[in-house]
PDB file of N, CA and C in Angstrom:
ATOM      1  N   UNK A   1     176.531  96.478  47.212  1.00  0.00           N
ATOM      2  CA  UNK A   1     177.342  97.143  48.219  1.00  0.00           C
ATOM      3  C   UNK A   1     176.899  96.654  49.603  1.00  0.00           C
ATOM      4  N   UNK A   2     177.597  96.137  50.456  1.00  0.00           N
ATOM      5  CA  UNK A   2     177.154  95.934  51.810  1.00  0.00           C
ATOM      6  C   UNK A   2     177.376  96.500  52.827  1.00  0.00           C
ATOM      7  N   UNK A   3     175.826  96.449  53.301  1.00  0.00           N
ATOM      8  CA  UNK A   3     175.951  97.621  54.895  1.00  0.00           C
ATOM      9  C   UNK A   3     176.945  97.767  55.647  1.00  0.00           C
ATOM     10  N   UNK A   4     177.309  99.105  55.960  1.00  0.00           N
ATOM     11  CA  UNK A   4     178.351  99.176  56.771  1.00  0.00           C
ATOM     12  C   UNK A   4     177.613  99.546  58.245  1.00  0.00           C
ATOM     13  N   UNK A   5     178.390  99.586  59.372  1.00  0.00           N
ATOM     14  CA  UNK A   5     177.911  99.562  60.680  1.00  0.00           C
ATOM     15  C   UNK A   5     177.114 101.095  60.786  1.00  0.00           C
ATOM     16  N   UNK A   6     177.883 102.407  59.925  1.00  0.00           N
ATOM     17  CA  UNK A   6     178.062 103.684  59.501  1.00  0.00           C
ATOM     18  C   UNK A   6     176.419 103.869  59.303  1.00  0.00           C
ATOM     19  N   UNK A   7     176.366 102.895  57.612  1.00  0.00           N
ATOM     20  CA  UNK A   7     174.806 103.116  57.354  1.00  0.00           C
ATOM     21  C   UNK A   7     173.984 102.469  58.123  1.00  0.00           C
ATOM     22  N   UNK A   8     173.795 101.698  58.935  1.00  0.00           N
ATOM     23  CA  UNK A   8     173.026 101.503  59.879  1.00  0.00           C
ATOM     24  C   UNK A   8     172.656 102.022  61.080  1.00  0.00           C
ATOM     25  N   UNK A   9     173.849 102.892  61.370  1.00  0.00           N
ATOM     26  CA  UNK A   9     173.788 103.843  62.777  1.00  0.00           C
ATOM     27  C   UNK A   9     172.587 104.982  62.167  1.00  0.00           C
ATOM     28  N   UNK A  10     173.358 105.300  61.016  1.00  0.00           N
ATOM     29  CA  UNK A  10     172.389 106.464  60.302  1.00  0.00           C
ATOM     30  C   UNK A  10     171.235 106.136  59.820  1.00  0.00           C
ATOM     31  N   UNK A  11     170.774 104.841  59.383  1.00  0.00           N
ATOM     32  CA  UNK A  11     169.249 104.552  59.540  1.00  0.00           C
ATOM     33  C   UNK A  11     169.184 104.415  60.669  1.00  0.00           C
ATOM     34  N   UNK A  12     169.449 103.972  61.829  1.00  0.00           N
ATOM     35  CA  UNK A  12     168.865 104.011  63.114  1.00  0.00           C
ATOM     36  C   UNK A  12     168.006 105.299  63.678  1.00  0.00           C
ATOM     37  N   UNK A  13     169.022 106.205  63.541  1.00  0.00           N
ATOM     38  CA  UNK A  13     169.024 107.598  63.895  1.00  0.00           C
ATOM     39  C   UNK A  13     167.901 108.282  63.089  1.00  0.00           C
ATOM     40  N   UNK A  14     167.690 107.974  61.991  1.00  0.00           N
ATOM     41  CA  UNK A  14     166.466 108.500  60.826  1.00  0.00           C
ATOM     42  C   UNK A  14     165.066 107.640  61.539  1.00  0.00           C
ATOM     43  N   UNK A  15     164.936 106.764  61.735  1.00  0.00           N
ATOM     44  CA  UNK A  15     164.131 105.879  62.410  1.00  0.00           C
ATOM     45  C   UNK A  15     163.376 105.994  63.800  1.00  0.00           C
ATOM     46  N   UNK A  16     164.399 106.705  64.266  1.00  0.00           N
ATOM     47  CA  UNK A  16     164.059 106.961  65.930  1.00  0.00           C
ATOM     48  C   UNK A  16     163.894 108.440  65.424  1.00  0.00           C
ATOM     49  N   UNK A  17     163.901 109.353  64.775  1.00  0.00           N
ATOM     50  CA  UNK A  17     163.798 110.772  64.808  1.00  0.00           C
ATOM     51  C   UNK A  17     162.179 110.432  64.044  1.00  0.00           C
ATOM     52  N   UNK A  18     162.136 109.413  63.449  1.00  0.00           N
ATOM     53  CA  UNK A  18     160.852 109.543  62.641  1.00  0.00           C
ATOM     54  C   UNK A  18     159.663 108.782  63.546  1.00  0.00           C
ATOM     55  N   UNK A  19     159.466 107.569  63.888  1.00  0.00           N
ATOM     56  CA  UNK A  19     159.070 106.466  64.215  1.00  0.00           C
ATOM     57  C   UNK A  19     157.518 107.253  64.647  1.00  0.00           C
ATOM     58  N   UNK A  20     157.994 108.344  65.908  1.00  0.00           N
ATOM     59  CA  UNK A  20     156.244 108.716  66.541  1.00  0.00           C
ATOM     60  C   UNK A  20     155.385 109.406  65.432  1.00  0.00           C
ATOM     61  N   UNK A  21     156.107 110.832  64.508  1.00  0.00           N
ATOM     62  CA  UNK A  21     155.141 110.901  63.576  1.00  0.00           C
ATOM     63  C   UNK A  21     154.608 109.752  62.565  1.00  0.00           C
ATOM     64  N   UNK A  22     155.196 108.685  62.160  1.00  0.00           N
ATOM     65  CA  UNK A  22     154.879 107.717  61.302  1.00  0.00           C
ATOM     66  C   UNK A  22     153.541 107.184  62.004  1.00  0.00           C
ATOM     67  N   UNK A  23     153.943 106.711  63.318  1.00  0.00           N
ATOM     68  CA  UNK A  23     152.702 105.985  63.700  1.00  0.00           C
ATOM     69  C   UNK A  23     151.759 106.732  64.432  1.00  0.00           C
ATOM     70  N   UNK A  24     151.587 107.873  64.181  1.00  0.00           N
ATOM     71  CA  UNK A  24     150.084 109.398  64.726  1.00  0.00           C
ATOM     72  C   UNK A  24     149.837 109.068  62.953  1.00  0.00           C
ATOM     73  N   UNK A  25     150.525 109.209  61.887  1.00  0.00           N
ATOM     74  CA  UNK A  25     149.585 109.102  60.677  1.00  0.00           C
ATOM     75  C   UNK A  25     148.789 107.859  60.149  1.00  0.00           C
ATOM     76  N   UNK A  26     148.790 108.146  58.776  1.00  0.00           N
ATOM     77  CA  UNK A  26     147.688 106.701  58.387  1.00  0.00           C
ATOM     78  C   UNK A  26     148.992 105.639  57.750  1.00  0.00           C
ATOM     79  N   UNK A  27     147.994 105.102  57.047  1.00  0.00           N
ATOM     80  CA  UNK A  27     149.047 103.526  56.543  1.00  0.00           C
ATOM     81  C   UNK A  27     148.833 103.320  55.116  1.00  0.00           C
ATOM     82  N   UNK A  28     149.777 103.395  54.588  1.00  0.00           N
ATOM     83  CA  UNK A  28     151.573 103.692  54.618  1.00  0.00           C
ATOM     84  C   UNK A  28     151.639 104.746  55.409  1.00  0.00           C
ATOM     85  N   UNK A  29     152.883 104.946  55.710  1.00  0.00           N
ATOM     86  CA  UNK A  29     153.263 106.442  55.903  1.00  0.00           C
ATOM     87  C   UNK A  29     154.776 106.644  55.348  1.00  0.00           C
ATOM     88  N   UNK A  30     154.979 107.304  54.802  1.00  0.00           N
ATOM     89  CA  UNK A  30     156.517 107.736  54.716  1.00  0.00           C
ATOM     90  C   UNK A  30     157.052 109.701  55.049  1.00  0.00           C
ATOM     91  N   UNK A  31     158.015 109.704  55.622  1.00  0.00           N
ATOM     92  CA  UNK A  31     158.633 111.416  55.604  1.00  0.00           C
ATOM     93  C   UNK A  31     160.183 111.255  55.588  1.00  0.00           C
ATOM     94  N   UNK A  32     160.493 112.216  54.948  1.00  0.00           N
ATOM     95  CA  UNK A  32     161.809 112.745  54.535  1.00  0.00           C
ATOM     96  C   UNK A  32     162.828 113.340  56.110  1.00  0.00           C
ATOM     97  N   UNK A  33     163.801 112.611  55.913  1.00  0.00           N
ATOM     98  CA  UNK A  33     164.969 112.663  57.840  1.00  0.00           C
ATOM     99  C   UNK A  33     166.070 113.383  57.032  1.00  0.00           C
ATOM    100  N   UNK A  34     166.355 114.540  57.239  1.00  0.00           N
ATOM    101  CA  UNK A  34     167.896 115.223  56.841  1.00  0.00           C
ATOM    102  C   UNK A  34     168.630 115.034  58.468  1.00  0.00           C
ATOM    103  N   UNK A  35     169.504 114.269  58.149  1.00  0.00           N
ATOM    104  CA  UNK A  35     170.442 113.825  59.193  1.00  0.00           C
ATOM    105  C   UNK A  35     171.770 115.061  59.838  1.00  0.00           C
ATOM    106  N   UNK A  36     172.134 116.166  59.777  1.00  0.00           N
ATOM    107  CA  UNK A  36     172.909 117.274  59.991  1.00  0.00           C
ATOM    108  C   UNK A  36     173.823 116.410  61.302  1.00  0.00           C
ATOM    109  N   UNK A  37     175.234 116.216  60.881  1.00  0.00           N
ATOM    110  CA  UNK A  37     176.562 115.962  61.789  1.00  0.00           C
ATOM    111  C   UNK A  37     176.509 116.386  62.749  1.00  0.00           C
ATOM    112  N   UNK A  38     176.132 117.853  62.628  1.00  0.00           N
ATOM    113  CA  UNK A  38     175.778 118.314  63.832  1.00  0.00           C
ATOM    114  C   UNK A  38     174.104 118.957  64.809  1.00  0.00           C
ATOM    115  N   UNK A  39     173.745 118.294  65.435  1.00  0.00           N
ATOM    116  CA  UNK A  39     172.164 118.861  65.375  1.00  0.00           C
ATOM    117  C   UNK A  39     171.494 117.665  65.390  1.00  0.00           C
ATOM    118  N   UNK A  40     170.241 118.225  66.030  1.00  0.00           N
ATOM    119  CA  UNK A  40     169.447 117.284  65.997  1.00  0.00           C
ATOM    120  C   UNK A  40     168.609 117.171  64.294  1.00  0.00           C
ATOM    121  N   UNK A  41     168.025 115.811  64.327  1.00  0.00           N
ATOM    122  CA  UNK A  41     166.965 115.051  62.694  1.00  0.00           C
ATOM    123  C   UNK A  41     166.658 116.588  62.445  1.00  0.00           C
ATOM    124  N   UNK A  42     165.540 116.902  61.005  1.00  0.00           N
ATOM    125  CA  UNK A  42     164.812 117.639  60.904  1.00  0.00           C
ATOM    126  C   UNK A  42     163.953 116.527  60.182  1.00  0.00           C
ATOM    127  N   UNK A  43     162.746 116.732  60.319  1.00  0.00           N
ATOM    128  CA  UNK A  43     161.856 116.099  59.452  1.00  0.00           C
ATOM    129  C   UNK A  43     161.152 117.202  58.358  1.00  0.00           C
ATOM    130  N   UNK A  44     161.008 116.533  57.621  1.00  0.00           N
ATOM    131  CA  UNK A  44     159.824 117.188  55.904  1.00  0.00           C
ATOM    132  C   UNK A  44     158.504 117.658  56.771  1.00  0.00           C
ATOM    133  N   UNK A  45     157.887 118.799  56.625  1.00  0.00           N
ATOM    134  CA  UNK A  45     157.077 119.187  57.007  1.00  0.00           C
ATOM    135  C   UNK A  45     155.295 117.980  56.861  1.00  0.00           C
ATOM    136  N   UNK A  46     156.045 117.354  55.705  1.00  0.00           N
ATOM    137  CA  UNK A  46     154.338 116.585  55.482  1.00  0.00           C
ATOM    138  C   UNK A  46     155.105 115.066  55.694  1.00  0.00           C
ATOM    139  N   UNK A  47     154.332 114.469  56.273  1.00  0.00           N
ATOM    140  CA  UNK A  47     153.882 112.607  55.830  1.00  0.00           C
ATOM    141  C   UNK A  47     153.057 112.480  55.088  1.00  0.00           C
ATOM    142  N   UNK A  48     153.440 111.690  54.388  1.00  0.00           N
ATOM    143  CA  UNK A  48     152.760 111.517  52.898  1.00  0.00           C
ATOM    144  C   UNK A  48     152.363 109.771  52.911  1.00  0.00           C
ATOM    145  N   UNK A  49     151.299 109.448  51.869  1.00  0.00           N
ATOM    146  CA  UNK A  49     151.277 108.090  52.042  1.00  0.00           C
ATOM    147  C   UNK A  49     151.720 107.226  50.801  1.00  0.00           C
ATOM    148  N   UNK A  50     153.167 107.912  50.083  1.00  0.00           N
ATOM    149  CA  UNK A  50     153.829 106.728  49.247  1.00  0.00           C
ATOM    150  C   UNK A  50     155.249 107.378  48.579  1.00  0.00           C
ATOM    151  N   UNK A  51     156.230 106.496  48.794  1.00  0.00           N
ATOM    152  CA  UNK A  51     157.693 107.136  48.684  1.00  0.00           C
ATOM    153  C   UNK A  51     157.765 108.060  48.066  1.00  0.00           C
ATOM    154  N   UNK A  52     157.364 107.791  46.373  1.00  0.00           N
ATOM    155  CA  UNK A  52     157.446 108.898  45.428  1.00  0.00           C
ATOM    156  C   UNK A  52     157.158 110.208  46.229  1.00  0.00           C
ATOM    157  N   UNK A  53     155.965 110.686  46.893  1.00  0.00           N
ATOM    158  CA  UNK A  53     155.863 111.665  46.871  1.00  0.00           C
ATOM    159  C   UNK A  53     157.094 112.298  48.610  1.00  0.00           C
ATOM    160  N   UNK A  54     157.235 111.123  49.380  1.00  0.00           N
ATOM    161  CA  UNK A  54     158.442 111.354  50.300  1.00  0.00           C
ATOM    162  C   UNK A  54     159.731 112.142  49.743  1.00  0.00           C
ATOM    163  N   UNK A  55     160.133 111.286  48.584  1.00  0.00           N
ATOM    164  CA  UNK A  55     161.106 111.812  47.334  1.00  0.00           C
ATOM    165  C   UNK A  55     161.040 113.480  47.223  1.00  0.00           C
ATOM    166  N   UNK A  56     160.094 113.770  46.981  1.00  0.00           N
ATOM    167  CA  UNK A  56     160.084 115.364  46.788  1.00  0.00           C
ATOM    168  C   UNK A  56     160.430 116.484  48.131  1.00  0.00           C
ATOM    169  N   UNK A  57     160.056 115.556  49.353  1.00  0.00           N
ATOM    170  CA  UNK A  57     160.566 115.877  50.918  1.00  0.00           C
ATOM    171  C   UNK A  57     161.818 115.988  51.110  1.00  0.00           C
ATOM    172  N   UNK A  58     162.614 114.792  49.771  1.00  0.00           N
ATOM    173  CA  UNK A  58     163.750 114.463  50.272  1.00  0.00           C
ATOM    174  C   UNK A  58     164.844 115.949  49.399  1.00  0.00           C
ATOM    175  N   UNK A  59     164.413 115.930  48.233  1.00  0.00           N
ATOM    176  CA  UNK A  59     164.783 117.029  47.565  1.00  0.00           C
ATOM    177  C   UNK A  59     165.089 118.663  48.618  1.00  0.00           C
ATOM    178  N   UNK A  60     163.561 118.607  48.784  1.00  0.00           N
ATOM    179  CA  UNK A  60     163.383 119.710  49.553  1.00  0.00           C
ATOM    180  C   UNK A  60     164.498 120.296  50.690  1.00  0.00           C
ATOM    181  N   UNK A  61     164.586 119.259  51.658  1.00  0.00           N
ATOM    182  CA  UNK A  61     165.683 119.307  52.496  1.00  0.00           C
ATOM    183  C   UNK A  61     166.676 119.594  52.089  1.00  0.00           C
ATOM    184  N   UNK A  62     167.154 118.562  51.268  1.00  0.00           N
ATOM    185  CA  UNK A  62     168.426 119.459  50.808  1.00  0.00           C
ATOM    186  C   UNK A  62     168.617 120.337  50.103  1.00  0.00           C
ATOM    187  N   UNK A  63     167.529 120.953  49.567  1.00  0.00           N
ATOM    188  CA  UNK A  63     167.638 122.397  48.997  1.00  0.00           C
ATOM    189  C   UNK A  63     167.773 123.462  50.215  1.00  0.00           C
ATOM    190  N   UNK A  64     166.954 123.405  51.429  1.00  0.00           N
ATOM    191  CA  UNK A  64     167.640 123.855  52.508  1.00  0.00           C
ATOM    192  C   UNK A  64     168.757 123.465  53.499  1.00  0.00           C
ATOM    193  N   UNK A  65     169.127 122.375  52.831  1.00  0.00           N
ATOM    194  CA  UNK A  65     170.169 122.448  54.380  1.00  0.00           C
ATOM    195  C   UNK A  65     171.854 121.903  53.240  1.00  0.00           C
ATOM    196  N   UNK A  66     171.655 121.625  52.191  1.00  0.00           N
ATOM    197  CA  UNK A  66     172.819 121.243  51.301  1.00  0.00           C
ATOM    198  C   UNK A  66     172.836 120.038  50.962  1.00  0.00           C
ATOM    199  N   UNK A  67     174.214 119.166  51.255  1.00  0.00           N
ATOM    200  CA  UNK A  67     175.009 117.635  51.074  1.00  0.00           C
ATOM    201  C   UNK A  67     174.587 117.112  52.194  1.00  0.00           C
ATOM    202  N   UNK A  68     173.520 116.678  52.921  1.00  0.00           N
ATOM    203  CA  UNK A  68     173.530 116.212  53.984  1.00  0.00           C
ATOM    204  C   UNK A  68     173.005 114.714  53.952  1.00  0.00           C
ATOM    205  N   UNK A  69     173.171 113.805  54.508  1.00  0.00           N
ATOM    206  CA  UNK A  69     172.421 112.587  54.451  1.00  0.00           C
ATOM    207  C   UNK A  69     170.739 113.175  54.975  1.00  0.00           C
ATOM    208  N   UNK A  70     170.216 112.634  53.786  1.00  0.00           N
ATOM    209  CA  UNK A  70     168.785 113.149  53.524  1.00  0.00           C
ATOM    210  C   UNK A  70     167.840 111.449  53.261  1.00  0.00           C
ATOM    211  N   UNK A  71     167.077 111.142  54.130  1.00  0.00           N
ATOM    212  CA  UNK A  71     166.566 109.391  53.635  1.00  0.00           C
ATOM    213  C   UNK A  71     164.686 109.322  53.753  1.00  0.00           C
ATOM    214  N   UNK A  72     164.507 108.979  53.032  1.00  0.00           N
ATOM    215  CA  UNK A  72     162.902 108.270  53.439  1.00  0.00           C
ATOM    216  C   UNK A  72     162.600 107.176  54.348  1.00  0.00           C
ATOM    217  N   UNK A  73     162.047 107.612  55.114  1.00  0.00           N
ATOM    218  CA  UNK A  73     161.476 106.750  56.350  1.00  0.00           C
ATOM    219  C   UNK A  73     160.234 106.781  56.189  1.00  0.00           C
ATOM    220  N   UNK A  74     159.801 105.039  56.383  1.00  0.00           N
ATOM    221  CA  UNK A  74     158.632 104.451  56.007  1.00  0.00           C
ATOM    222  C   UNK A  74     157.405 103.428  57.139  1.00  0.00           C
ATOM    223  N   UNK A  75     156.361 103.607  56.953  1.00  0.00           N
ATOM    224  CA  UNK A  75     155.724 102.524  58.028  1.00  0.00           C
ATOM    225  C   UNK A  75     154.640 102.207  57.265  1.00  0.00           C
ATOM    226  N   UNK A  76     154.630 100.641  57.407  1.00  0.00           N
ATOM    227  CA  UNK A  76     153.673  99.909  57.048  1.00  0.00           C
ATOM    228  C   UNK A  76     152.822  99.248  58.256  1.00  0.00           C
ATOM    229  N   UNK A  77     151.689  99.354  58.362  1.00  0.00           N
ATOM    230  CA  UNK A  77     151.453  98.353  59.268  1.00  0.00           C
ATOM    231  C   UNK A  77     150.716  97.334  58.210  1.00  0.00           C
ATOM    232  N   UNK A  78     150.745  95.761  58.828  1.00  0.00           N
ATOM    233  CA  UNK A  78     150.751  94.592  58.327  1.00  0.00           C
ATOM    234  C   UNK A  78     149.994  93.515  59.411  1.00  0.00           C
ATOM    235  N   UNK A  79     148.769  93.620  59.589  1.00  0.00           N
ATOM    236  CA  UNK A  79     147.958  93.082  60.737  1.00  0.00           C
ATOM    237  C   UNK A  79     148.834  93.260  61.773  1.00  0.00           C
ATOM    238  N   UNK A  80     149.187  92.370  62.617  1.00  0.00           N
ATOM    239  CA  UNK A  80     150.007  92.297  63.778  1.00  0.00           C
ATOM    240  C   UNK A  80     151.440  93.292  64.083  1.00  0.00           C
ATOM    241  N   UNK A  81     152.297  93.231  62.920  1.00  0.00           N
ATOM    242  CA  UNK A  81     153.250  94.113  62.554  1.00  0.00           C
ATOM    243  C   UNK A  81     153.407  95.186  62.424  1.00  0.00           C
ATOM    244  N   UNK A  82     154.455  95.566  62.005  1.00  0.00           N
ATOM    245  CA  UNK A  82     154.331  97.327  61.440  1.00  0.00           C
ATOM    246  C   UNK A  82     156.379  96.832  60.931  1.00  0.00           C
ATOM    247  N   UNK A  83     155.985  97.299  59.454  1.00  0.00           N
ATOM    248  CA  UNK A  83     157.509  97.429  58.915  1.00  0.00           C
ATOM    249  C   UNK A  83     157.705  98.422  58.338  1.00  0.00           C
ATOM    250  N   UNK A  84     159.155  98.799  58.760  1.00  0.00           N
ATOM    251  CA  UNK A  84     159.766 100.105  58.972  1.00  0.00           C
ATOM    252  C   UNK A  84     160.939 100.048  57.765  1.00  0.00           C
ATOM    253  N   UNK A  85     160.832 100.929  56.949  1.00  0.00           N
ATOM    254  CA  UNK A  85     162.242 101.128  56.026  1.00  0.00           C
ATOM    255  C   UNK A  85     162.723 102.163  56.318  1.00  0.00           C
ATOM    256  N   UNK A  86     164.234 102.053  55.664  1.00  0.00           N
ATOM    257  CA  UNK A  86     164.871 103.722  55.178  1.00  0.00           C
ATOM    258  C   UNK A  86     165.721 103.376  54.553  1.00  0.00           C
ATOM    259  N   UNK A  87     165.686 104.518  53.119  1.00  0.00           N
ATOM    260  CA  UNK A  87     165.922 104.419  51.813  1.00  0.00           C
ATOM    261  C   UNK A  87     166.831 105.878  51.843  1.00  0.00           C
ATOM    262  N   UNK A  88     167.920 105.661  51.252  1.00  0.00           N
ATOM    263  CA  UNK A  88     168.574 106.428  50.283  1.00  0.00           C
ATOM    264  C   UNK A  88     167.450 107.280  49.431  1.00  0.00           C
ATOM    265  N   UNK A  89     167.789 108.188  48.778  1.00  0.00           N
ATOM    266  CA  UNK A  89     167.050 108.354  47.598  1.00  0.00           C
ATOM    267  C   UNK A  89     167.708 107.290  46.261  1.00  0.00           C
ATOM    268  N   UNK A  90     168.457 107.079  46.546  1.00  0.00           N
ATOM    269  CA  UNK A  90     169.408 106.664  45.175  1.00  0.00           C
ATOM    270  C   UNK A  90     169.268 105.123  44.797  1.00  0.00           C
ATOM    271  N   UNK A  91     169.395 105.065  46.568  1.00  0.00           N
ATOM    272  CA  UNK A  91     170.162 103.707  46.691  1.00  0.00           C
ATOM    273  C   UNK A  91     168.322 102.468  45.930  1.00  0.00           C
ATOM    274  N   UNK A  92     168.806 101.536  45.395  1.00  0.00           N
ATOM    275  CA  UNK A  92     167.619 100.264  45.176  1.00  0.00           C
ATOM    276  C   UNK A  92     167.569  99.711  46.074  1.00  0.00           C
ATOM    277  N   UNK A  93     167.985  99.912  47.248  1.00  0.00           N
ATOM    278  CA  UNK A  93     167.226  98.852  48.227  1.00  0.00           C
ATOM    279  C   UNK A  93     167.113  99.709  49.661  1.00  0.00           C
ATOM    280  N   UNK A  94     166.281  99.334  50.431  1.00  0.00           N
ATOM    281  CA  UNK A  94     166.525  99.655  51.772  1.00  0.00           C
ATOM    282  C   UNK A  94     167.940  99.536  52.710  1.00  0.00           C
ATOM    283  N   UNK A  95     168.304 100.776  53.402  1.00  0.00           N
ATOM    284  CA  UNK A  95     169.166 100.702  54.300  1.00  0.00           C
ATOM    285  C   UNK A  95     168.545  99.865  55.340  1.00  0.00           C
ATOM    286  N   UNK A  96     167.676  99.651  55.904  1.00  0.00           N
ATOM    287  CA  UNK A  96     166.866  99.422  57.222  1.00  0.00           C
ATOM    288  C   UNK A  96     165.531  98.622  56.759  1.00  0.00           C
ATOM    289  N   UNK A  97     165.577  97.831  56.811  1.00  0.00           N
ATOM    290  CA  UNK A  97     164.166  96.642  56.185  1.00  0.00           C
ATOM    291  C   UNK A  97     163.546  96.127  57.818  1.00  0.00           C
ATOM    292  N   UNK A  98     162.616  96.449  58.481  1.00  0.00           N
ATOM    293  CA  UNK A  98     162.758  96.016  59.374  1.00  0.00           C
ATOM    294  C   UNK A  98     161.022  95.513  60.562  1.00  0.00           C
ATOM    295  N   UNK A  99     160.723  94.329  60.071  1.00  0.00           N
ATOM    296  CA  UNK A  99     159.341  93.882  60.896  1.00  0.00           C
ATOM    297  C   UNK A  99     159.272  94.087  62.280  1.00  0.00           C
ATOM    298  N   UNK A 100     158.125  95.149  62.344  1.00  0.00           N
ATOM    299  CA  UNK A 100     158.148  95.015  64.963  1.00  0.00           C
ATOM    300  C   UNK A 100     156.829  94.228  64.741  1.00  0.00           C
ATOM    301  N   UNK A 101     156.709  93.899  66.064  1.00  0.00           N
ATOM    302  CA  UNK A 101     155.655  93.505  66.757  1.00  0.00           C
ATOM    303  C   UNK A 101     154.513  94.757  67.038  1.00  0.00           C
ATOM    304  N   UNK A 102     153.756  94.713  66.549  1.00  0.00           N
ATOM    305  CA  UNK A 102     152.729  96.296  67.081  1.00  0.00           C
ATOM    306  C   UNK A 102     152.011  95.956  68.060  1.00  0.00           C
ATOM    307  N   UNK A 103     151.769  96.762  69.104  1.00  0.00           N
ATOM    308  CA  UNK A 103     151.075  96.468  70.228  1.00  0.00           C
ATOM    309  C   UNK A 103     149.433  97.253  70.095  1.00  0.00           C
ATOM    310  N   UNK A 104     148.731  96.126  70.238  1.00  0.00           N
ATOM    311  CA  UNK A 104     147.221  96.717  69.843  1.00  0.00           C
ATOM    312  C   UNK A 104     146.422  97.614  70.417  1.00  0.00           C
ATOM    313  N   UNK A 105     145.767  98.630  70.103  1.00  0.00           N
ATOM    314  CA  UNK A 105     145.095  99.445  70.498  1.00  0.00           C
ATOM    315  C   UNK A 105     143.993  99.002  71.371  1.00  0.00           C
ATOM    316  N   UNK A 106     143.598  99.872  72.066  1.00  0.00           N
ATOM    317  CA  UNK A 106     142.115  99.565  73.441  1.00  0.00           C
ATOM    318  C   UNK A 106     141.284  98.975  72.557  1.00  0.00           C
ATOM    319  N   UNK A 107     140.948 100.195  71.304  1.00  0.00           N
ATOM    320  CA  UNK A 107     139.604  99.603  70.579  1.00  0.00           C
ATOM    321  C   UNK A 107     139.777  98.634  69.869  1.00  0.00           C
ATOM    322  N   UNK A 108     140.743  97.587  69.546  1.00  0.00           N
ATOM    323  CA  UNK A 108     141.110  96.350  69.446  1.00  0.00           C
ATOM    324  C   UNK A 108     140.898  95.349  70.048  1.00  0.00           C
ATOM    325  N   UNK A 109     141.394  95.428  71.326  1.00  0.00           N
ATOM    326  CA  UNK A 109     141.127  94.537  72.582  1.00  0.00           C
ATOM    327  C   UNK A 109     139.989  94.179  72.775  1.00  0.00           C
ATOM    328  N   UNK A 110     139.992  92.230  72.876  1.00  0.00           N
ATOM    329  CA  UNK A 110     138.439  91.965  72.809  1.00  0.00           C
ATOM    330  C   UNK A 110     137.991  92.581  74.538  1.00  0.00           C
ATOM    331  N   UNK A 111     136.617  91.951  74.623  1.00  0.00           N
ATOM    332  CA  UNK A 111     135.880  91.963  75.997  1.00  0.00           C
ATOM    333  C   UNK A 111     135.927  90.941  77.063  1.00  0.00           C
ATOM    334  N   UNK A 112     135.990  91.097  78.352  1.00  0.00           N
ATOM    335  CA  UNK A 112     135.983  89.760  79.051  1.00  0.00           C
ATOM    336  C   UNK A 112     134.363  89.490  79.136  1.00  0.00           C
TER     337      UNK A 112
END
């Protein structure tokens, strides 16, 4: 099936509602985005560090909120990088596959 502009707005939107808790946790990280038409993201109360258990976030949500687009949002960091997914529950592949540039921390930075 190929991306429509639709599912990409809506991973966008899961992505940017998720992105700061992902990167305050450890590595992996993944949490559960219920997307509501109307309203702002809600996020899954926990970040967890591996889809499966995101999956049960994803459930959750929609046991409170119904039919809603409900997705796992993910962060890897990868030395220099950090890659970002978001998954359907259903779907086999990522909506959003996506490598940044990570900008390095103080205690990183060599010495002059």
């Amino acid at each position: 099936m190929p991306k429509t502009q639709a599912m990409e707005r809506i991973a966008e939107r899961a992505l940017n509602a998720a992105r700061h808790r992902l990167l305050d946790s450890g590595n992996p990280a993944f949490v559960a985005v219920a997307l509501p038409q109307d309203g702002p993201p809600r996020l899954a109360p926990l970040v967890v560090a591996n889809h499966r258990a995101a999956e049960a976030g994803v459930r959750a949500l929609r046991g409170d909120l119904g039919e809603i687009d409900v997705l796992v949002v993910g962060c890897a960091r990868q030395g220099r990088h950090l890659r970002f997914t978001v998954q359907a529950l259903e779907a086999p592949r990522p909506i959003l596959d996506r490598l940044e540039v990570r900008e390095r921390p103080i205690g990183e930075m060599g010495l002059l």
